[in-house]
N, C-alpha and C. Protein backbone atom coordinates (compact mmCIF):
# COMPACT_ATOMS: atom_id res chain seq x y z
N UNK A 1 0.86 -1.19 0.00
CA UNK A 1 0.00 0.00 0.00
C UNK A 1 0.89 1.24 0.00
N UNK A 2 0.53 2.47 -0.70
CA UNK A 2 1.07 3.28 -0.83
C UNK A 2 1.23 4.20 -0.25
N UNK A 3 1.77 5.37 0.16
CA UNK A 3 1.85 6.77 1.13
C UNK A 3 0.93 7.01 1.06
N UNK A 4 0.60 7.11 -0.32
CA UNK A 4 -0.95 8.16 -0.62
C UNK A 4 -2.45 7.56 -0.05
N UNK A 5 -2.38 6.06 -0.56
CA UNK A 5 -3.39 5.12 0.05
C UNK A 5 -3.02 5.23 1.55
N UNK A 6 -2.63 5.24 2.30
CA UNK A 6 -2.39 5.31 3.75
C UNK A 6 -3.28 6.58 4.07
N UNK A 7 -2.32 7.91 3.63
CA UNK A 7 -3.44 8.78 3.65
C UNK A 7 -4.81 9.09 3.47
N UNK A 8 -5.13 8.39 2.78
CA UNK A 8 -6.95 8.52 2.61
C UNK A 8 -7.62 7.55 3.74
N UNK A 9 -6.91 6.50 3.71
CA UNK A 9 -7.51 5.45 5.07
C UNK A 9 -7.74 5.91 6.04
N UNK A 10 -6.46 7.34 6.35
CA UNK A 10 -6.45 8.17 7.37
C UNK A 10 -7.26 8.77 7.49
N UNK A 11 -7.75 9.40 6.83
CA UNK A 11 -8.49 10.77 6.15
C UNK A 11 -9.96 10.05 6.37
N UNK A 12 -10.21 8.73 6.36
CA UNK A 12 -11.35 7.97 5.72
C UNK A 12 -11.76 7.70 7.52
N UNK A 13 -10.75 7.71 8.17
CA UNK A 13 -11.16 7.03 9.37
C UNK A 13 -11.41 8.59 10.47
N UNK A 14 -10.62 9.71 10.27
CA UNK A 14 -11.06 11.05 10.89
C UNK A 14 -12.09 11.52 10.65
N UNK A 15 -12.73 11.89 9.38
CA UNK A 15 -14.44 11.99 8.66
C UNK A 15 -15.27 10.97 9.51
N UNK A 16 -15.08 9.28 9.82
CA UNK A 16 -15.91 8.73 10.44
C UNK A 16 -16.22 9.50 11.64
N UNK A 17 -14.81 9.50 12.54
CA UNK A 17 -15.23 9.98 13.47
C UNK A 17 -15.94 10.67 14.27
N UNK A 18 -15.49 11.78 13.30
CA UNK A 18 -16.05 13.03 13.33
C UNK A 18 -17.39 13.19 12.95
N UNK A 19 -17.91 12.31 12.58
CA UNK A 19 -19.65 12.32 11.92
C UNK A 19 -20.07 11.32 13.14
N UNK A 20 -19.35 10.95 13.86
CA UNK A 20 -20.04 9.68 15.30
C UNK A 20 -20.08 10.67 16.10
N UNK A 21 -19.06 11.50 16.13
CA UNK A 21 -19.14 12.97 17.21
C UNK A 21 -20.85 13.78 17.42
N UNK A 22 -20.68 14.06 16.15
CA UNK A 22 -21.76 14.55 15.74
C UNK A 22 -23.06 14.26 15.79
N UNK A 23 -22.94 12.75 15.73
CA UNK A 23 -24.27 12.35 15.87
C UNK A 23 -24.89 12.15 17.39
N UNK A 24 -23.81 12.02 17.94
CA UNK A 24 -23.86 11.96 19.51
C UNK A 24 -24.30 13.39 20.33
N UNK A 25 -23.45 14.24 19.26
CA UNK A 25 -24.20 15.81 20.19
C UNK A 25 -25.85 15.83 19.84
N UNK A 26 -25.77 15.42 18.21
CA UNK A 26 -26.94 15.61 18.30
C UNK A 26 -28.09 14.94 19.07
N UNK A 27 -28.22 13.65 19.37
CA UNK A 27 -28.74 12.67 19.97
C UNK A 27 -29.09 12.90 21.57
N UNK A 28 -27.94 13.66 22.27
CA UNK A 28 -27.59 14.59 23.26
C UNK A 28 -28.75 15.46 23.66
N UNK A 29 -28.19 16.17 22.51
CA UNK A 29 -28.98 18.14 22.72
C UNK A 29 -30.56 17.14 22.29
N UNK A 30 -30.84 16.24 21.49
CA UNK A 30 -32.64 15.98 21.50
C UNK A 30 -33.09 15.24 22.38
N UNK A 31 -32.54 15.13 23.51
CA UNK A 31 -32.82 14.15 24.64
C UNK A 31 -32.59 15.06 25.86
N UNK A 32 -31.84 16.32 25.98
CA UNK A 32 -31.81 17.61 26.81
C UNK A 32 -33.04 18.23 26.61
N UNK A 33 -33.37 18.71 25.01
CA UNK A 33 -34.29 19.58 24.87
C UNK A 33 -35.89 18.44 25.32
N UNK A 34 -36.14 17.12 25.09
CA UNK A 34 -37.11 16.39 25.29
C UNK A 34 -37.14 16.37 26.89
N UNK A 35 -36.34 16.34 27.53
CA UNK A 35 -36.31 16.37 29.19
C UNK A 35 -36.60 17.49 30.00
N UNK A 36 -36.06 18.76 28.97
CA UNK A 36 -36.98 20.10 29.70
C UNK A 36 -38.27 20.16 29.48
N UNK A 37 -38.89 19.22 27.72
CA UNK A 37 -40.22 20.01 28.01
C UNK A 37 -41.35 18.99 28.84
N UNK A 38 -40.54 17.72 29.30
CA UNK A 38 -41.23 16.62 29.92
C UNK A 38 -41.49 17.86 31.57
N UNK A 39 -40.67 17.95 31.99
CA UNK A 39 -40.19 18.66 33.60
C UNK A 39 -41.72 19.30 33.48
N UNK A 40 -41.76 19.14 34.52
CA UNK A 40 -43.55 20.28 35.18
C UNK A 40 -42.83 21.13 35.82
N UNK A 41 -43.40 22.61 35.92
CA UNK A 41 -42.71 22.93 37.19
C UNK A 41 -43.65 23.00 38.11
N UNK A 42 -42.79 23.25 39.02
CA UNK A 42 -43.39 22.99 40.71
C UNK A 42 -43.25 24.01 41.14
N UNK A 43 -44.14 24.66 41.71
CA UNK A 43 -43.63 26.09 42.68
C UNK A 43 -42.98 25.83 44.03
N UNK A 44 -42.39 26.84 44.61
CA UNK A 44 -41.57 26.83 45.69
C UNK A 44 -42.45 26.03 46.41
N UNK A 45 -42.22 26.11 47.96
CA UNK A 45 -42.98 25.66 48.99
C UNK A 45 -43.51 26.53 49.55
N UNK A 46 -44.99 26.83 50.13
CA UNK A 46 -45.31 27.50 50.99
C UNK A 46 -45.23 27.43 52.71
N UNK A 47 -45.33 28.65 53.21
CA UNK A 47 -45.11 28.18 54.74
C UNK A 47 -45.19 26.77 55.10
N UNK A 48 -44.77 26.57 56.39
CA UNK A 48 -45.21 25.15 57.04
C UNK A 48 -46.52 25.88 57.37
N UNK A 49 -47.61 25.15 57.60
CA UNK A 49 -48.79 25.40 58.29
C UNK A 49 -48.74 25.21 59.85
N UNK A 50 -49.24 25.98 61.11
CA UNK A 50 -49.05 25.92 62.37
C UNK A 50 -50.19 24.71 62.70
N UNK A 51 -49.94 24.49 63.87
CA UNK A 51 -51.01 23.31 64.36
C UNK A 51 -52.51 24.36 64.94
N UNK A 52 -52.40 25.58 65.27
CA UNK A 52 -53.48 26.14 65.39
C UNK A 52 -54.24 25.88 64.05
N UNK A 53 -53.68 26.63 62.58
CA UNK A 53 -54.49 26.49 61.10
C UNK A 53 -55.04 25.71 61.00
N UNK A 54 -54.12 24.24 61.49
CA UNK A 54 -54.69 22.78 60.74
C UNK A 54 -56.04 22.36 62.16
N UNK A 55 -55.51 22.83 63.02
CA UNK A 55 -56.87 22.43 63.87
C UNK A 55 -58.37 23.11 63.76
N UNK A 56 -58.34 24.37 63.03
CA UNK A 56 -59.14 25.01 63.11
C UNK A 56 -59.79 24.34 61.92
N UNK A 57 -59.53 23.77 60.69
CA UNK A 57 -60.06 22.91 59.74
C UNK A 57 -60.69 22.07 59.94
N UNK A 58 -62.18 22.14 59.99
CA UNK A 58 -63.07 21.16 60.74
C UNK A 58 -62.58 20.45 62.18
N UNK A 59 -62.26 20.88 62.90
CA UNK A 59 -62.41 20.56 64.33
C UNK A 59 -61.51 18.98 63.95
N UNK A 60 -60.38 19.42 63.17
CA UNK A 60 -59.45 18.42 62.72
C UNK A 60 -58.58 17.03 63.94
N UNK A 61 -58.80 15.81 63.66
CA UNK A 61 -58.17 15.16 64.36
C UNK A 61 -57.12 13.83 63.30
N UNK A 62 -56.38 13.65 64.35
CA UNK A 62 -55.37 13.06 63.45
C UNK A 62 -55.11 11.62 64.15
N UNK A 63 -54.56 10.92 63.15
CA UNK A 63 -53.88 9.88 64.07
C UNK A 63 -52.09 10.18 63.76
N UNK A 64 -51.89 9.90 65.05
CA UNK A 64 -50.13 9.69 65.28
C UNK A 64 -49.30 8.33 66.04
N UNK A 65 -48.25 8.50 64.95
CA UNK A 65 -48.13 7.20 64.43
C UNK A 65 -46.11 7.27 64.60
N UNK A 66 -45.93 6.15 65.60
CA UNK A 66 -44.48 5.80 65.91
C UNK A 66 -43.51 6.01 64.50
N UNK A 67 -42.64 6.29 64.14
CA UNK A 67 -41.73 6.08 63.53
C UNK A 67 -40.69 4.55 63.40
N UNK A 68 -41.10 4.07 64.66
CA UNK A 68 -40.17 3.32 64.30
C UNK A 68 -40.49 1.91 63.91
N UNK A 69 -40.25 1.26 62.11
CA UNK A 69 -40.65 0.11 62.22
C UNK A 69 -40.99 -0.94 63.17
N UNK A 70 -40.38 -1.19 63.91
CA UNK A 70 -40.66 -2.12 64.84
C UNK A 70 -41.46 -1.74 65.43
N UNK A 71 -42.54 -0.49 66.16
CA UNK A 71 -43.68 -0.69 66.84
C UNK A 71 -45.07 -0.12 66.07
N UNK A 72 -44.65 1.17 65.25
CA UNK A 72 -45.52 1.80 64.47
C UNK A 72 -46.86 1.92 65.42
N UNK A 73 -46.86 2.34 66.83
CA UNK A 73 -47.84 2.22 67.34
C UNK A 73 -48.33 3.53 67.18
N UNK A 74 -49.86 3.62 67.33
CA UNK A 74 -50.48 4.47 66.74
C UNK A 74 -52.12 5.00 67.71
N UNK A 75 -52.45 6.20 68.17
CA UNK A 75 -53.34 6.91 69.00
C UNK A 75 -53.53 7.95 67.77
N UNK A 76 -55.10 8.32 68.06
CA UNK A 76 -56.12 9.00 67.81
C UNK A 76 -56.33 10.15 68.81
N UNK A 77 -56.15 11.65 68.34
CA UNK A 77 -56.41 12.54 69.24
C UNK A 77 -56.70 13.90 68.46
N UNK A 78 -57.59 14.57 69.05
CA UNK A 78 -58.12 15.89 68.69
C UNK A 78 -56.49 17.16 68.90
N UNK A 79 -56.41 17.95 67.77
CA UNK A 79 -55.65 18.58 67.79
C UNK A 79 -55.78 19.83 68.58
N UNK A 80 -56.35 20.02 69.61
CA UNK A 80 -57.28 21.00 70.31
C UNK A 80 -56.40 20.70 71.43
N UNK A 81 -55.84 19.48 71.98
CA UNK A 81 -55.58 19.51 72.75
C UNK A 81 -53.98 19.62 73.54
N UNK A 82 -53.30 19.81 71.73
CA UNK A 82 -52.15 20.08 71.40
C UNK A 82 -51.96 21.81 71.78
N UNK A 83 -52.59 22.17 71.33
CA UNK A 83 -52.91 23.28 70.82
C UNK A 83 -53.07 24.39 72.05
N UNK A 84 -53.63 23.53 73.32
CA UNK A 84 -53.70 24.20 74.98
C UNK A 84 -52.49 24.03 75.40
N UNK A 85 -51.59 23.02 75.03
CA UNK A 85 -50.46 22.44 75.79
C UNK A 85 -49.00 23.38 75.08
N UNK A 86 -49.02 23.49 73.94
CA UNK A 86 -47.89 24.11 73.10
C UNK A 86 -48.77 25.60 72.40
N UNK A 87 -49.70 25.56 72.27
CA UNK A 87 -49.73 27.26 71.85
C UNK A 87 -49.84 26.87 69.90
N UNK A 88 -50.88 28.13 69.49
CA UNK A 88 -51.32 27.66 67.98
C UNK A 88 -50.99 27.65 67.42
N UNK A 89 -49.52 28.71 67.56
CA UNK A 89 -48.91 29.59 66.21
C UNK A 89 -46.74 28.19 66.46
N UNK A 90 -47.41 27.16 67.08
CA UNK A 90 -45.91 26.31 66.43
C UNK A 90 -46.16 25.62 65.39
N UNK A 91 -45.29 25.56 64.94
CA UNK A 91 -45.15 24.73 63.42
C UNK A 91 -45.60 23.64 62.81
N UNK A 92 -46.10 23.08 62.35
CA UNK A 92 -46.10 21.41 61.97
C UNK A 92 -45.14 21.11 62.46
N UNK A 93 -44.06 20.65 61.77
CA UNK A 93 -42.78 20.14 62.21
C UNK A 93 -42.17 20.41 63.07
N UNK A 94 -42.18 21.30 63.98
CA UNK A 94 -41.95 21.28 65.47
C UNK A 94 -42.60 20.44 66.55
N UNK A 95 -43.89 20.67 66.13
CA UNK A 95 -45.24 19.60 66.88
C UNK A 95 -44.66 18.18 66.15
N UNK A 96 -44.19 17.78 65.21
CA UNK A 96 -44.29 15.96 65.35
C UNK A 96 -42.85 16.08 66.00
N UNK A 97 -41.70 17.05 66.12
CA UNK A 97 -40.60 16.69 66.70
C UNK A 97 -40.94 16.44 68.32
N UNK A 98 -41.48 17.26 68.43
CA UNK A 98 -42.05 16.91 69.92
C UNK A 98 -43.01 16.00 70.25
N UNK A 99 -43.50 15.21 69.51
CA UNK A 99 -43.84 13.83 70.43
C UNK A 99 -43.49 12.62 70.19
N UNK A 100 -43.47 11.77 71.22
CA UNK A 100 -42.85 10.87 71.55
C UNK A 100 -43.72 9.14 71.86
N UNK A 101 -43.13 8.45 71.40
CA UNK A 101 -43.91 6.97 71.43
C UNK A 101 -44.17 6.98 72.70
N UNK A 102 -45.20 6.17 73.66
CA UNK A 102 -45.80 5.75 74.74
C UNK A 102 -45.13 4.30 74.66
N UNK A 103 -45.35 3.95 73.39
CA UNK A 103 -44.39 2.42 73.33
C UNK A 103 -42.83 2.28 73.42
N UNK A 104 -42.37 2.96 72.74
CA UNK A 104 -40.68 2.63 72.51
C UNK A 104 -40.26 4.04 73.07
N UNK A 105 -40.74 5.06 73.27
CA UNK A 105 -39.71 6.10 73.49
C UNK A 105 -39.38 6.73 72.55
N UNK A 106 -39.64 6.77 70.97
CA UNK A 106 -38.94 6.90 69.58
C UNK A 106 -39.75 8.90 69.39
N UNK A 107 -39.04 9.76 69.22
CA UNK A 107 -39.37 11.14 69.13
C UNK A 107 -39.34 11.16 67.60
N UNK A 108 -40.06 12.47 67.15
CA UNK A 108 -40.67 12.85 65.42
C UNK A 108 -41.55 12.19 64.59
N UNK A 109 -42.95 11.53 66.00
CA UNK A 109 -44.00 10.65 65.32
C UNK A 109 -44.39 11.34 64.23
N UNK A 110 -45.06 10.82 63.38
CA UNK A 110 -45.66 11.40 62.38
C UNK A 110 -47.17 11.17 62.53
N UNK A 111 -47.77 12.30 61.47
CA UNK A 111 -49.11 12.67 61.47
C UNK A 111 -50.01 12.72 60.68
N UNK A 112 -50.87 11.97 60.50
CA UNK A 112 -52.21 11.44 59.48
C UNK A 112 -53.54 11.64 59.74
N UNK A 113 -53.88 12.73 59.24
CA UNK A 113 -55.29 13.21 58.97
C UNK A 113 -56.51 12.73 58.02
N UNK A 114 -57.67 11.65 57.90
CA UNK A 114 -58.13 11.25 57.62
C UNK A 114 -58.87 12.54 56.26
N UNK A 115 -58.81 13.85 56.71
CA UNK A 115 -59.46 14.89 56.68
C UNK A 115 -58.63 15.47 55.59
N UNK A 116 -57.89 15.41 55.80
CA UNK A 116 -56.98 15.67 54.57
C UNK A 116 -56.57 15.20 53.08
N UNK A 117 -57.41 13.90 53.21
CA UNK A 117 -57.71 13.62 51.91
C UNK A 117 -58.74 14.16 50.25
N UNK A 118 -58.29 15.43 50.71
CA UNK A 118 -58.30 16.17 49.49
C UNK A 118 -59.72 17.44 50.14
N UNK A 119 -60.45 16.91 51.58
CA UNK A 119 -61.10 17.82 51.86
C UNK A 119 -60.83 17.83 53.49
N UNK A 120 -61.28 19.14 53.58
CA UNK A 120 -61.19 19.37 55.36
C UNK A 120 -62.38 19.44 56.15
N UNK A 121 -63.21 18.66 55.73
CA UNK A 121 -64.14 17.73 56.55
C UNK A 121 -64.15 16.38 56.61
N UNK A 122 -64.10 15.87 57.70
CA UNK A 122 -63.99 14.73 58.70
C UNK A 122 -64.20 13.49 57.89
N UNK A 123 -63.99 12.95 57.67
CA UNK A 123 -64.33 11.57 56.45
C UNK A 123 -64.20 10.09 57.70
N UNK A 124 -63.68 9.93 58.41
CA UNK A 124 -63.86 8.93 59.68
C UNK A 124 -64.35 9.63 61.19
N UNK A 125 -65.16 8.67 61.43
CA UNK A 125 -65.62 8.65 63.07
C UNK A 125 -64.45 8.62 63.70
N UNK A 126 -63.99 9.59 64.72
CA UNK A 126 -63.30 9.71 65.78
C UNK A 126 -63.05 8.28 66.74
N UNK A 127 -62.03 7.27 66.45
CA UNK A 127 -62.33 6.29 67.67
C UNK A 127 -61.90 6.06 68.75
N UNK A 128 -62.74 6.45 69.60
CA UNK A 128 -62.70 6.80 70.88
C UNK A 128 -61.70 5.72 71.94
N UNK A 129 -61.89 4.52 71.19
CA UNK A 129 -61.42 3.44 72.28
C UNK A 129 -59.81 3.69 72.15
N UNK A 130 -59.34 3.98 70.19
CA UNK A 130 -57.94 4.58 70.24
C UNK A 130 -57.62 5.87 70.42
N UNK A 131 -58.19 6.72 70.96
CA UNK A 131 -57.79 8.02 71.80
C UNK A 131 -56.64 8.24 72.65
N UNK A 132 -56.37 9.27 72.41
CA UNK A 132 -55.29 10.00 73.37
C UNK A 132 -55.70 9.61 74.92
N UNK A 133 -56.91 10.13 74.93
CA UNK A 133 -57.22 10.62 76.15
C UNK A 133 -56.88 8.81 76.90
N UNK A 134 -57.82 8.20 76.06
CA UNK A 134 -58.11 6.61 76.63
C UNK A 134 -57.17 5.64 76.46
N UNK A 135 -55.90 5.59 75.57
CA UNK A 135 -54.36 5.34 75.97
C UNK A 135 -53.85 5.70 77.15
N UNK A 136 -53.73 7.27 77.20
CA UNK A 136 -53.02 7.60 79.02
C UNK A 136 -53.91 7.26 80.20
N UNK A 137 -54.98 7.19 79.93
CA UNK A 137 -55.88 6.32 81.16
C UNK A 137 -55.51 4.96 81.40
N UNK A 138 -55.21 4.63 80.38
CA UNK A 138 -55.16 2.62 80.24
C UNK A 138 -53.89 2.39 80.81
N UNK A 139 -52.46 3.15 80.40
CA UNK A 139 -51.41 3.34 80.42
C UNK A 139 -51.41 3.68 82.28
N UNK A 140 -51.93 4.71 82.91
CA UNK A 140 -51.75 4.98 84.20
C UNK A 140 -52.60 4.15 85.48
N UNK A 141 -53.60 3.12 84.44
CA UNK A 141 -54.31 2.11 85.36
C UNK A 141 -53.51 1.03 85.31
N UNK A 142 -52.72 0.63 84.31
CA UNK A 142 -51.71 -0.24 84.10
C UNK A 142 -50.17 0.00 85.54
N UNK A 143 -50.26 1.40 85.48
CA UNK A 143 -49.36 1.72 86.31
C UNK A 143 -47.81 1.76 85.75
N UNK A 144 -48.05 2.09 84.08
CA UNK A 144 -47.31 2.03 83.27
C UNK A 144 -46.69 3.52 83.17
N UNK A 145 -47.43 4.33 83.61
CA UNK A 145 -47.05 6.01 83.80
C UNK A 145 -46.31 6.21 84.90
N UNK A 146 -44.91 5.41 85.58
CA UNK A 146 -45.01 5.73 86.76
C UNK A 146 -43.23 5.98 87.02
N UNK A 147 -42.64 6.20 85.13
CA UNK A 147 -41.27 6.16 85.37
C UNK A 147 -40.89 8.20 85.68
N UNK A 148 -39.81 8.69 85.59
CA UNK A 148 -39.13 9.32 85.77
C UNK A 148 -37.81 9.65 85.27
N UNK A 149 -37.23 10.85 84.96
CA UNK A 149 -35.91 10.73 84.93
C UNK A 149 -35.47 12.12 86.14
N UNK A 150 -34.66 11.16 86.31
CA UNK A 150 -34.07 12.09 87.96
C UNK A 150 -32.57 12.87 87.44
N UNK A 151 -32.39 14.04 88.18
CA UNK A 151 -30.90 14.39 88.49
C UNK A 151 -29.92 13.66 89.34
N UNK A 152 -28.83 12.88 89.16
CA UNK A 152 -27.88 12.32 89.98
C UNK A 152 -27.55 12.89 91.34
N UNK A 153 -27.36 14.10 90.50
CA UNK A 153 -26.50 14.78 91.71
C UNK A 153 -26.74 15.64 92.71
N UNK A 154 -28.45 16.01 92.22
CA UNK A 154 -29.15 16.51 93.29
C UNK A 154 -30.56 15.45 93.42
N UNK A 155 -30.83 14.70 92.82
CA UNK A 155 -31.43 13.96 93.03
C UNK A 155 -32.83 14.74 92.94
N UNK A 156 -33.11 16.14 91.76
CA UNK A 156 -34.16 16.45 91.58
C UNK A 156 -34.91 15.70 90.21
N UNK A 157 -36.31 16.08 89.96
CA UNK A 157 -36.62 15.77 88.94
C UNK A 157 -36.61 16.46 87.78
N UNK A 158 -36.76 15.75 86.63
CA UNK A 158 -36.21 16.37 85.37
C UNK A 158 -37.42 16.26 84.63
N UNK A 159 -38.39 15.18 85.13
CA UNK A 159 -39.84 14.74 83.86
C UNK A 159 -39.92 13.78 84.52
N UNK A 160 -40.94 13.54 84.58
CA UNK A 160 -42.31 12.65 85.33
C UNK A 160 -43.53 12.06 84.71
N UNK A 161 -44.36 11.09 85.20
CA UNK A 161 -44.99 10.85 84.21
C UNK A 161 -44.56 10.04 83.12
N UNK A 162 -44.11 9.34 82.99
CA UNK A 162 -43.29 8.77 81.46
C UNK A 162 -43.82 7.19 81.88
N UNK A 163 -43.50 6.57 80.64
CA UNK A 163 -43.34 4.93 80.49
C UNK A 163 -41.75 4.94 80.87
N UNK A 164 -41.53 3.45 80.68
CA UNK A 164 -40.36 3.18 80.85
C UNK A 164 -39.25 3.53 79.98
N UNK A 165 -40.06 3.13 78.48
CA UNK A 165 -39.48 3.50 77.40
C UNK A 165 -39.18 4.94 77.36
N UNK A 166 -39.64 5.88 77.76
CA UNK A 166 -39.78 7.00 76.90
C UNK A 166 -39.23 7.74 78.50
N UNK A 167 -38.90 7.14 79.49
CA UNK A 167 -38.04 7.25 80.19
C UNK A 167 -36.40 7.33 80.37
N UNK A 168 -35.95 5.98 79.69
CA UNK A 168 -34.50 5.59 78.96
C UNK A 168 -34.20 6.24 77.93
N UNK A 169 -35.20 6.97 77.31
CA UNK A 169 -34.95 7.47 75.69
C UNK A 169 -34.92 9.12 75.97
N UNK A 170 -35.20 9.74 77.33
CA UNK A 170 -34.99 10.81 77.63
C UNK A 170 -33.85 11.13 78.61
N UNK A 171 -33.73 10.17 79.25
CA UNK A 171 -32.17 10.29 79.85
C UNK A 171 -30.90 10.51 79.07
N UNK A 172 -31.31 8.76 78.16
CA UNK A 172 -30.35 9.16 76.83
C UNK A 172 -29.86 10.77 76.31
N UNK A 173 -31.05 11.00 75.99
CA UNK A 173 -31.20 12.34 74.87
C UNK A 173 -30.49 13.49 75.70
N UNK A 174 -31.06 13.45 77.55
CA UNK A 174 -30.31 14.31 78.40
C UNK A 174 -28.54 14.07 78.22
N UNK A 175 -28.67 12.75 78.30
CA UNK A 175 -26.84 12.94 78.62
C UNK A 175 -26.32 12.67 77.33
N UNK A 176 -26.94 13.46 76.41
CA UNK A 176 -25.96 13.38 75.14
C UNK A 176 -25.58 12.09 74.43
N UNK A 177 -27.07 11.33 73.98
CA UNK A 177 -26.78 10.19 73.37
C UNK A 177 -26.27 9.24 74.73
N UNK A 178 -25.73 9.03 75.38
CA UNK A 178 -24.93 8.02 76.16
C UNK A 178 -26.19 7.70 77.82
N UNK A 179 -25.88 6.61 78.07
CA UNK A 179 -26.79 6.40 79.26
C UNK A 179 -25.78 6.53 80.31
N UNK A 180 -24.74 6.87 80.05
CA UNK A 180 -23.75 7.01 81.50
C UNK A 180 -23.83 8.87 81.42
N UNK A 181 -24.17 9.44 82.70
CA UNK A 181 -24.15 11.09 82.72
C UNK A 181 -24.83 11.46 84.07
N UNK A 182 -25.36 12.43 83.93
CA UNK A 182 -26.05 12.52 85.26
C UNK A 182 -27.51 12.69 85.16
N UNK A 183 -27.89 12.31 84.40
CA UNK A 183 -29.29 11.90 84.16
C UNK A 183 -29.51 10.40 84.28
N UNK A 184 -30.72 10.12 85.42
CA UNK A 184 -30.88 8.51 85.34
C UNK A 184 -32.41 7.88 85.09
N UNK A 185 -32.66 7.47 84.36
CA UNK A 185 -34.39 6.80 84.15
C UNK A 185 -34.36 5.81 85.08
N UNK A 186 -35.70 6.06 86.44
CA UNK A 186 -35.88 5.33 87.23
C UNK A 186 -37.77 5.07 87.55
N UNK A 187 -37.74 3.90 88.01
CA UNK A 187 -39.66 3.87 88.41
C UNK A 187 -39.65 5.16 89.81
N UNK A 188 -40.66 6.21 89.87
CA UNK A 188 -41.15 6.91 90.78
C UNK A 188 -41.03 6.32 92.12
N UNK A 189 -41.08 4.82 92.17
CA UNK A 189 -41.16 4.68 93.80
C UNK A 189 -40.03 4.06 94.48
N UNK A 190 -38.60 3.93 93.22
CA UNK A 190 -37.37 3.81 93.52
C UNK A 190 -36.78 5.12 93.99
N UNK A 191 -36.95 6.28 93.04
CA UNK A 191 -36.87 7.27 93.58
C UNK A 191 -37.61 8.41 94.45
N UNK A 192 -38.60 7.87 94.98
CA UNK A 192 -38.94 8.24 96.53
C UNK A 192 -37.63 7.69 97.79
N UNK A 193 -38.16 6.72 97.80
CA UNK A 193 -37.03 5.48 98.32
C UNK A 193 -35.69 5.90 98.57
N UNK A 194 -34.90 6.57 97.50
CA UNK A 194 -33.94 6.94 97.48
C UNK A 194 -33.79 8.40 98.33
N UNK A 195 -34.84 9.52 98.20
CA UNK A 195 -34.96 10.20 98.58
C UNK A 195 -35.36 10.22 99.94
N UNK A 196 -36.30 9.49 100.55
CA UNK A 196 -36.22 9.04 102.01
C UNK A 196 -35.01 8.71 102.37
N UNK A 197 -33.98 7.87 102.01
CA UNK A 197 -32.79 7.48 102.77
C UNK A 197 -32.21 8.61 102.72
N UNK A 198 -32.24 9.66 101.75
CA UNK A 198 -30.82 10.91 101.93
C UNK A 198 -31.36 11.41 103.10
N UNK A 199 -33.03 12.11 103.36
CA UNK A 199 -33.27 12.72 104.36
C UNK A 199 -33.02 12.46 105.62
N UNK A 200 -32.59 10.67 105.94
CA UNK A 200 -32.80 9.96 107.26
C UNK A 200 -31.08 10.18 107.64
């Protein structure tokens, strides 16, 4: 084969290329331009909504619901009563950071409104037997309401009222993740007990 034949082979194989280049931008840019006009847009986000707004929406009740696979336990309660305890104008997402399983202790339940399915009137009967109210009754006849987390070192209280769970899971949280600190989760009538012997 000759110089010259070499050269065109050359020549023959840069033109390919260069037309595979090409076809690739193009193939490119019609699969860019097909993907913008697929895109919807979405508008920003609006405020979070406060738990006063959402309660005032038909005398709104929700169910709330554990986070954590393993218990996913779940109470029925009027948002009215949130609403006396924390004040109207907090956030959504402040209100599920602040509550906490009765079962496991697990904080940032989440929140499901029957009512909210596309209207803000009531679409389920309220059930009473899974209520807020009629959980912490069942829970304090059980004698299941009866933990604590104490101060070590003065041996005051820190929160009262608790399960066991949600006892250990607030000590925790006090001493910085770790159960060794000076926060201790104990049953109420260990720490009476304890407190009688310092006085004697």
């Amino acid at each position: 084969m000759t110089l010259e034949e070499l050269q065109q082979v050359e020549n023959q194989k840069q033109t390919i290329a260069a037309q595979m280049r090409a076809a690739r931008q193009i193939e490119q840019t019609s699969m860019e331009r097909t993907a913008k006009k697929s895109r919807h847009y979405r508008p920003p986000p609006g405020p979070m909504p406060t738990l006063g707004q959402i309660a005032k929406k038909g005398g709104c009740w929700v169910w709330l619901t554990c986070p954590s696979p393993l218990c996913l336990h779940r109470v029925a309660a009027h948002l009215t009563i949130f609403v006396q305890q924390l004040g109207a104008d907090i956030s959504m997402d402040r209100f599920r950071a602040k509550l906490w399983c009765t079962m496991c202790g697990r904080l940032n339940c989440s929140t499901y409104a029957p009512s909210w399915q596309g209207s803000f009137e009531q679409t389920e009967v309220f059930p009473e037997a899974q209520g807020y109210y009629a959980h912490l009754e069942k829970l304090d006849r059980s004698g299941q309401l009866r933990h604590i987390v104490v101060d070590r070192r003065s041996g005051a209280l820190r929160k009262e009222r608790l399960t066991a769970a949600q006892a250990r899971n607030a000590a925790k949280r006090y001493n910085n993740g770790t159960m060794e600190g000076p926060f201790a989760a104990m049953h109420f009538d260990q720490w009476r007990m304890a407190v009688a012997q310092r006085q004697s």
